[in-house]
Protein backbone atom coordinates (compact mmCIF):
# COMPACT_ATOMS: atom_id res chain seq x y z
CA UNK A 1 12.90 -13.90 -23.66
CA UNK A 2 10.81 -16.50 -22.06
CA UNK A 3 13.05 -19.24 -22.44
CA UNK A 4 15.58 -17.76 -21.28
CA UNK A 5 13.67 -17.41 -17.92
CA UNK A 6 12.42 -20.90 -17.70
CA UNK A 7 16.07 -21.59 -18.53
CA UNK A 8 17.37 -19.54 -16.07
CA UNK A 9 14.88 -20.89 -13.32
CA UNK A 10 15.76 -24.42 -14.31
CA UNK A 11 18.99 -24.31 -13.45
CA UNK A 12 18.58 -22.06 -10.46
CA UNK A 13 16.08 -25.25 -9.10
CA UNK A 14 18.65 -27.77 -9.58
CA UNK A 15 21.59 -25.06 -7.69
CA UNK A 16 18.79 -25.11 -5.03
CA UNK A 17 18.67 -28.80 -4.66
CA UNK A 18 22.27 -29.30 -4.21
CA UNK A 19 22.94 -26.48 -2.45
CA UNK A 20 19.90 -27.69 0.22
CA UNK A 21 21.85 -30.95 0.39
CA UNK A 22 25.14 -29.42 1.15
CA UNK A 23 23.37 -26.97 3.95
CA UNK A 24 21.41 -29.86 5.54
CA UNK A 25 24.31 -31.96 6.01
CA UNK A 26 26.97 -30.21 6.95
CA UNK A 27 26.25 -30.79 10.57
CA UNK A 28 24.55 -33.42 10.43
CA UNK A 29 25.59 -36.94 12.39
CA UNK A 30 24.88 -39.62 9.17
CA UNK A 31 27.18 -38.84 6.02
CA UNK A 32 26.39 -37.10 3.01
CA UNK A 33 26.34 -39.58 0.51
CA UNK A 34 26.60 -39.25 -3.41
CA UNK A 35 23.60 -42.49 -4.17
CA UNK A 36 20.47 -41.81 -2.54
CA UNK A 37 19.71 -44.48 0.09
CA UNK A 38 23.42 -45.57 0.54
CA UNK A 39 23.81 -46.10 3.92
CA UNK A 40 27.05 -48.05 3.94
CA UNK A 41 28.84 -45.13 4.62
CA UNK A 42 27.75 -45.11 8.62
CA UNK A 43 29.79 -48.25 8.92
CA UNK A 44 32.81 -46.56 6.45
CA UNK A 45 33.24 -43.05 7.37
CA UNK A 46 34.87 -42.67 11.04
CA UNK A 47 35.12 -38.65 11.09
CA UNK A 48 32.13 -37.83 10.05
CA UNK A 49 32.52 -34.11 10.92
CA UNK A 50 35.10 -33.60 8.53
CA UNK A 51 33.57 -36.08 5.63
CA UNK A 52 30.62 -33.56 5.87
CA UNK A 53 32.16 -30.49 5.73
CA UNK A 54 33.91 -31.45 2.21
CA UNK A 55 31.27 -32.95 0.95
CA UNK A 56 29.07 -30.31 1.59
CA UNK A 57 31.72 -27.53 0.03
CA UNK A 58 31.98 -30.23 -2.96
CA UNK A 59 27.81 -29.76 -3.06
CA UNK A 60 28.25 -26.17 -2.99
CA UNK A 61 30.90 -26.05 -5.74
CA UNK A 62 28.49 -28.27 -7.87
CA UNK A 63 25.52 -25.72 -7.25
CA UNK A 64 27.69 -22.94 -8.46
CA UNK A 65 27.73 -24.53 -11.60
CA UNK A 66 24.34 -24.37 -11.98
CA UNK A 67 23.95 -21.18 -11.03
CA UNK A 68 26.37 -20.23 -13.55
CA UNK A 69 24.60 -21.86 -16.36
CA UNK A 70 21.14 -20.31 -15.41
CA UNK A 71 22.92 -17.13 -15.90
CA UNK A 72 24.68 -17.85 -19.22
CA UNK A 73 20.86 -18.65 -19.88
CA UNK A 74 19.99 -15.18 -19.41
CA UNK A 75 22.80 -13.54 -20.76
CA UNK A 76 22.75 -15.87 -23.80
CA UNK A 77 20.80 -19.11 -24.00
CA UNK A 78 23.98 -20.55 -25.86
CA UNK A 79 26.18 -20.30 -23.34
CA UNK A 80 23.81 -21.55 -21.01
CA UNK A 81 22.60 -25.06 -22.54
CA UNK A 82 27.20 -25.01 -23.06
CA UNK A 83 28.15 -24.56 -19.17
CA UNK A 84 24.40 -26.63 -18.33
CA UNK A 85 25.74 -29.72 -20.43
CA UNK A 86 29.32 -29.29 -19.11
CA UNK A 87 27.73 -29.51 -15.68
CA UNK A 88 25.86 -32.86 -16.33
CA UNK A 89 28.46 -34.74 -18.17
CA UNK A 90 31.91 -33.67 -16.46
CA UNK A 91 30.60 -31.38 -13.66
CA UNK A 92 29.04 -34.65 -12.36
CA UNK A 93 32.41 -37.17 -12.94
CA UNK A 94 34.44 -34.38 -11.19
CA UNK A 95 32.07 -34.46 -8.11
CA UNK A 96 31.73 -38.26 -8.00
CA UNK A 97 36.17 -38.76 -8.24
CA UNK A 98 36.04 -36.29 -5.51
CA UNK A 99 33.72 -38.63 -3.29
CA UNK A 100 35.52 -41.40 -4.12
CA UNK A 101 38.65 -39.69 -2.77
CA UNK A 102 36.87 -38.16 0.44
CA UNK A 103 35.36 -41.98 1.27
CA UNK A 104 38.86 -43.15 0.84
CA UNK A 105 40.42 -40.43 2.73
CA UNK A 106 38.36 -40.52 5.53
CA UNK A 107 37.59 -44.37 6.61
């Protein structure tokens, strides 16, 4: 039963994190970016607003996933390390296309 605590409040750290980002940003004035430290994307993005707002839904989406797997950790720990892995490996491609398109989309 432990480890499917620790599991559980693993994954609910990480939905944290990303969902923090999302929250923080969303009105802020510099993008949200997907590297830390990019900050090519002042000179890139021109409606920032807007840029933010998707990004930080995309964030949001992303800690949902998370969330999800923390629970399939309590329910059953096999289902969580399942939708935890699916989150890292195409959870993660699936957010970065989507930044690629919002960059594109809004320069």
């Amino acid at each position: 039963m432990i480890g499917r605590i620790i599991g559980f409040f693993s994954c609910a750290l990480c939905a944290l994190a990303f969902w923090g980002i999302a929250a923080s940003g969303k009105n802020g004035s510099a993008p949200i970016s997907f590297w830390t430290g990019d900050n090519s994307l002042k000179e890139k993005i021109r409606d920032v607003k807007a840029y933010n707002g998707k990004m930080a839904l995309l964030y949001k989406r992303y800690a949902f996933s998370y969330l999800a797997s923390g629970v399939g950790f309590l329910l059953h720990p096999i289902a969580g390390v399942v939708i935890l892995c699916l989150s890292c490996t195409l959870g993660i491609c699936m957010v970065y296309r989507q930044y690629k398109k919002y960059v594109e989309k809004y320069q």
